[in-house]
C-alpha atoms as a PDB file:
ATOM      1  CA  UNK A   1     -59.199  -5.976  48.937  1.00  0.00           C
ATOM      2  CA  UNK A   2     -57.301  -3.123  50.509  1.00  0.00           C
ATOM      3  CA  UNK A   3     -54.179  -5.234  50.427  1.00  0.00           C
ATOM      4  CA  UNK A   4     -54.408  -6.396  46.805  1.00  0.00           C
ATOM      5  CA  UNK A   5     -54.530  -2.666  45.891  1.00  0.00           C
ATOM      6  CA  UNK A   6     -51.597  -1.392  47.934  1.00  0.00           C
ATOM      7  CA  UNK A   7     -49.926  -4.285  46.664  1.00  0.00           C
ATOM      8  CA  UNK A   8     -50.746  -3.588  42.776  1.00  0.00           C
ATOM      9  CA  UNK A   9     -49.876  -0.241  43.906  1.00  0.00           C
ATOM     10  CA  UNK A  10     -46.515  -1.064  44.972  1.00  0.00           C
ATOM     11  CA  UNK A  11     -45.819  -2.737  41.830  1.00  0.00           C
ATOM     12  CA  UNK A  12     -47.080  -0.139  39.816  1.00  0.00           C
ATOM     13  CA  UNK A  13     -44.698   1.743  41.464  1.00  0.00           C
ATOM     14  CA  UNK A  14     -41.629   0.005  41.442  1.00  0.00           C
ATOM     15  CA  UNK A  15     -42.732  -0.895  37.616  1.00  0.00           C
ATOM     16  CA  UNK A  16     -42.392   3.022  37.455  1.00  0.00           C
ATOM     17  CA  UNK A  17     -39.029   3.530  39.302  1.00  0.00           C
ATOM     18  CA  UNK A  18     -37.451   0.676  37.441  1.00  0.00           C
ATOM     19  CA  UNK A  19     -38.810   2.509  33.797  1.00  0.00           C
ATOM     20  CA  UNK A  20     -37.458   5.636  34.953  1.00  0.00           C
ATOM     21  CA  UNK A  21     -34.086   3.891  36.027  1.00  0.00           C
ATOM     22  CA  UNK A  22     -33.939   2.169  32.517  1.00  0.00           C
ATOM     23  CA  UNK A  23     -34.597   5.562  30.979  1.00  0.00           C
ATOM     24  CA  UNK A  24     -31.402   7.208  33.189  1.00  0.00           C
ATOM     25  CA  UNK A  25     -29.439   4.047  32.238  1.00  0.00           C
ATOM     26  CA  UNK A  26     -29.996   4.031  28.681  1.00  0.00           C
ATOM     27  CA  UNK A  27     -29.491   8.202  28.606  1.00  0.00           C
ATOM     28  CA  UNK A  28     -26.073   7.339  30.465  1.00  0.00           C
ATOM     29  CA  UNK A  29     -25.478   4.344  27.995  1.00  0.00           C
ATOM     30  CA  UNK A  30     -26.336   6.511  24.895  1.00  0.00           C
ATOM     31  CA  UNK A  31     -23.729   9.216  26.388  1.00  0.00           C
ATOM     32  CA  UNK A  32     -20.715   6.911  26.453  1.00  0.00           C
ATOM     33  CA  UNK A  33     -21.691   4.927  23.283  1.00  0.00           C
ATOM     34  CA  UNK A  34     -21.124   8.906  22.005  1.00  0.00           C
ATOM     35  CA  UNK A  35     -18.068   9.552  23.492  1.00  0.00           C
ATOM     36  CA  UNK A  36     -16.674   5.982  22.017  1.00  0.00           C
ATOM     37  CA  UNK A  37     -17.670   6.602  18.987  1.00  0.00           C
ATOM     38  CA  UNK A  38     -16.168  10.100  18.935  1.00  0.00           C
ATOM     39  CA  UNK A  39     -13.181   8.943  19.945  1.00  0.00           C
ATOM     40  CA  UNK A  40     -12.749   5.959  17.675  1.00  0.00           C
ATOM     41  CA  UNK A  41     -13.805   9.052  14.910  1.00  0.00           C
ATOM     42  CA  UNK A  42     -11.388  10.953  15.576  1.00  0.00           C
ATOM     43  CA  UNK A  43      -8.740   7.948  16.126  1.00  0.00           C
ATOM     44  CA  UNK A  44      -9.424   6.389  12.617  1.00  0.00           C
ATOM     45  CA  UNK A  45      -8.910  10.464  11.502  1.00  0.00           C
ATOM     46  CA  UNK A  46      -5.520  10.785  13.097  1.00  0.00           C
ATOM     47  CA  UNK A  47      -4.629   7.204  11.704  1.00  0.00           C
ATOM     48  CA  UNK A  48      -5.498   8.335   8.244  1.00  0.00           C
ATOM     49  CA  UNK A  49      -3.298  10.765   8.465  1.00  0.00           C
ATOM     50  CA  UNK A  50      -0.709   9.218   9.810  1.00  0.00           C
ATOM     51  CA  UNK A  51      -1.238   6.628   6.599  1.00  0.00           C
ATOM     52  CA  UNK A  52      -1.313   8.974   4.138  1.00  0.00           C
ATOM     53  CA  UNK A  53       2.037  11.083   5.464  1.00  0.00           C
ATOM     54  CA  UNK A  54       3.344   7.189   5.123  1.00  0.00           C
ATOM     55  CA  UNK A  55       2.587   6.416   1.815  1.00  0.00           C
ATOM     56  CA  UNK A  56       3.496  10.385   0.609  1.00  0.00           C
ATOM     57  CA  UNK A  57       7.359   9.217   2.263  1.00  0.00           C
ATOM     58  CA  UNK A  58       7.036   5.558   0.769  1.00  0.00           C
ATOM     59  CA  UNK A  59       6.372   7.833  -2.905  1.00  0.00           C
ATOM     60  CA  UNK A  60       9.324   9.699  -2.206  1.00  0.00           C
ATOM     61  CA  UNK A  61      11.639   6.805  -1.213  1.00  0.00           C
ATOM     62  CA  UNK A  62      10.353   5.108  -4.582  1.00  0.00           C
ATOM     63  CA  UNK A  63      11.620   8.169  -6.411  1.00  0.00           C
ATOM     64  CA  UNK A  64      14.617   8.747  -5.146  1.00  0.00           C
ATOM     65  CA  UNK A  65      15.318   4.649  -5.717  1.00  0.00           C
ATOM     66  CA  UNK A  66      13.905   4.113  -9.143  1.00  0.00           C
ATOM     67  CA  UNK A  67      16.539   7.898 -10.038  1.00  0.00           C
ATOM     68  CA  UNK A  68      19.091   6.102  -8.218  1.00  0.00           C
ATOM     69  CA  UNK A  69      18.866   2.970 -10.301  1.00  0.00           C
ATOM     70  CA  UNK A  70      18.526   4.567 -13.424  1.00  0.00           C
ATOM     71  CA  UNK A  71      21.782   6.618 -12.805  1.00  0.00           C
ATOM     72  CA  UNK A  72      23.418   3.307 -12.253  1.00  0.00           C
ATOM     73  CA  UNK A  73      22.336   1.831 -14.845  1.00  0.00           C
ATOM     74  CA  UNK A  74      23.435   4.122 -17.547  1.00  0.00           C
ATOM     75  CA  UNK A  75      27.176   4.434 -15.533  1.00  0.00           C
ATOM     76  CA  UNK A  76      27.043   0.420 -15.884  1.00  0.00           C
ATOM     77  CA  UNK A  77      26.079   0.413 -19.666  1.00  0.00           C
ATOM     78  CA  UNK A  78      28.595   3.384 -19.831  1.00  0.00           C
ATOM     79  CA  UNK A  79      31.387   1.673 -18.589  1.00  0.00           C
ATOM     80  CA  UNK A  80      30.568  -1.772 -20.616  1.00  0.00           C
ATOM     81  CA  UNK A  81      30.484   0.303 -23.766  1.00  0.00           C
ATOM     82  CA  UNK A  82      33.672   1.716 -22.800  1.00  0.00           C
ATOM     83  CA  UNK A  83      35.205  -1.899 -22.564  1.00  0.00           C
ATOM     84  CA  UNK A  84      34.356  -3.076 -25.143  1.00  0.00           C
ATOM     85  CA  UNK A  85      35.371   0.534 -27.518  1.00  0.00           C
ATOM     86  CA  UNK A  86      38.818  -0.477 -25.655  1.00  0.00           C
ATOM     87  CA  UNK A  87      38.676  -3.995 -26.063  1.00  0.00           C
ATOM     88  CA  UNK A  88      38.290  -3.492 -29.751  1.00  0.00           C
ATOM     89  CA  UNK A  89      40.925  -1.330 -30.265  1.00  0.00           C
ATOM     90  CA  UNK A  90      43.077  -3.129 -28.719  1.00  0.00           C
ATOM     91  CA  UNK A  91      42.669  -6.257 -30.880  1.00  0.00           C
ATOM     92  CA  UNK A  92      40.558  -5.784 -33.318  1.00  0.00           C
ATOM     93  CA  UNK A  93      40.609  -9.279 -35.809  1.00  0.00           C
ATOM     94  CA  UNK A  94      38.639 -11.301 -33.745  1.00  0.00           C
ATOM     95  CA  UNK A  95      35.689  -8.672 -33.674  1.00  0.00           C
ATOM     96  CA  UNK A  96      35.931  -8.296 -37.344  1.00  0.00           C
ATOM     97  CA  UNK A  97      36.144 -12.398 -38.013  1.00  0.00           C
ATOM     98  CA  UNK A  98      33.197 -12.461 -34.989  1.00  0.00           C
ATOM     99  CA  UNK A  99      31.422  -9.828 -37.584  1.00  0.00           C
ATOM    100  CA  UNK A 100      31.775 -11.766 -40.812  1.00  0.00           C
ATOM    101  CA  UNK A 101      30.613 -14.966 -39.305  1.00  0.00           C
ATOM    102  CA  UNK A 102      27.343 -13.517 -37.780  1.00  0.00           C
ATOM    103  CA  UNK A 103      26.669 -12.002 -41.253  1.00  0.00           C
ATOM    104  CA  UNK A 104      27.182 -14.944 -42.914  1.00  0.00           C
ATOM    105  CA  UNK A 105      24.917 -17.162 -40.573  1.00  0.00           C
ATOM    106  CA  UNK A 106      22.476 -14.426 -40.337  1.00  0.00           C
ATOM    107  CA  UNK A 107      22.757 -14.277 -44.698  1.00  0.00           C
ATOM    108  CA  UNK A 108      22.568 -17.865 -45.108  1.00  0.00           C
ATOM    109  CA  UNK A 109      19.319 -18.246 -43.017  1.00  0.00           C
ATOM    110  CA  UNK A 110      17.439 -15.352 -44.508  1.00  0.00           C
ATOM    111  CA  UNK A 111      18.806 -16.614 -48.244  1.00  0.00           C
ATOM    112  CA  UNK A 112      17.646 -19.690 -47.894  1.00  0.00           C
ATOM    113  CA  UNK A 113      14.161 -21.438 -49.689  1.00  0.00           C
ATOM    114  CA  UNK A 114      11.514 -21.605 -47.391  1.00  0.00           C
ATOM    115  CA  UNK A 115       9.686 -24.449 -49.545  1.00  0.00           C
END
């Protein structure tokens, strides 16, 4: 009987220093699950800013493209009109015939019946 007891005792025990191991192991696993998360915190926080710096650039770049566009643009239109100011006074008849012809097409289809 003595040796069932010393033998439940040693389980008991090693039941005991194996609970007290789990609860140093699962103190030691809730520290680094802490530090990982705090780093991957504060690496998702640098990121964002890093992201946001990139799309405040990426804004600015827009800007500066969409102004630059426009500026061409009007120089382009600018320059067309000017060819064309030239162009007509240069020869002028076959803008005026050009003229009379779209008027007349344009007169003849609002003139006519719609029945």
């Amino acid at each position: 009987m003595e040796h069932a007891s010393t033998s439940n005792e040693n389980i008991a025990e090693a039941l005991k220093l194996l609970e007290e191991a789990a609860h140093q192991k699962k103190d030691e696993l809730r520290a680094i699950m802490s530090n990982k998360f705090t780093n991957l915190k504060n690496l998702v926080m640098e990121s964002e800013g890093s992201f946001m710096k990139a799309l405040v650039s990426a804004k600015g770049h827009a800007l500066e493209a969409t102004a630059h566009a426009k500026d061409v643009g009007v120089e382009k239109a600018r320059e067309m009109a000017r060819d064309v100011n030239e162009s007509v006074h240069r020869s002028p008849w076959p803008y005026i015939a050009g003229s009379a012809a779209a008027g007349l097409l344009l007169g003849y289809l609002l003139g006519r019946d719609r029945k």
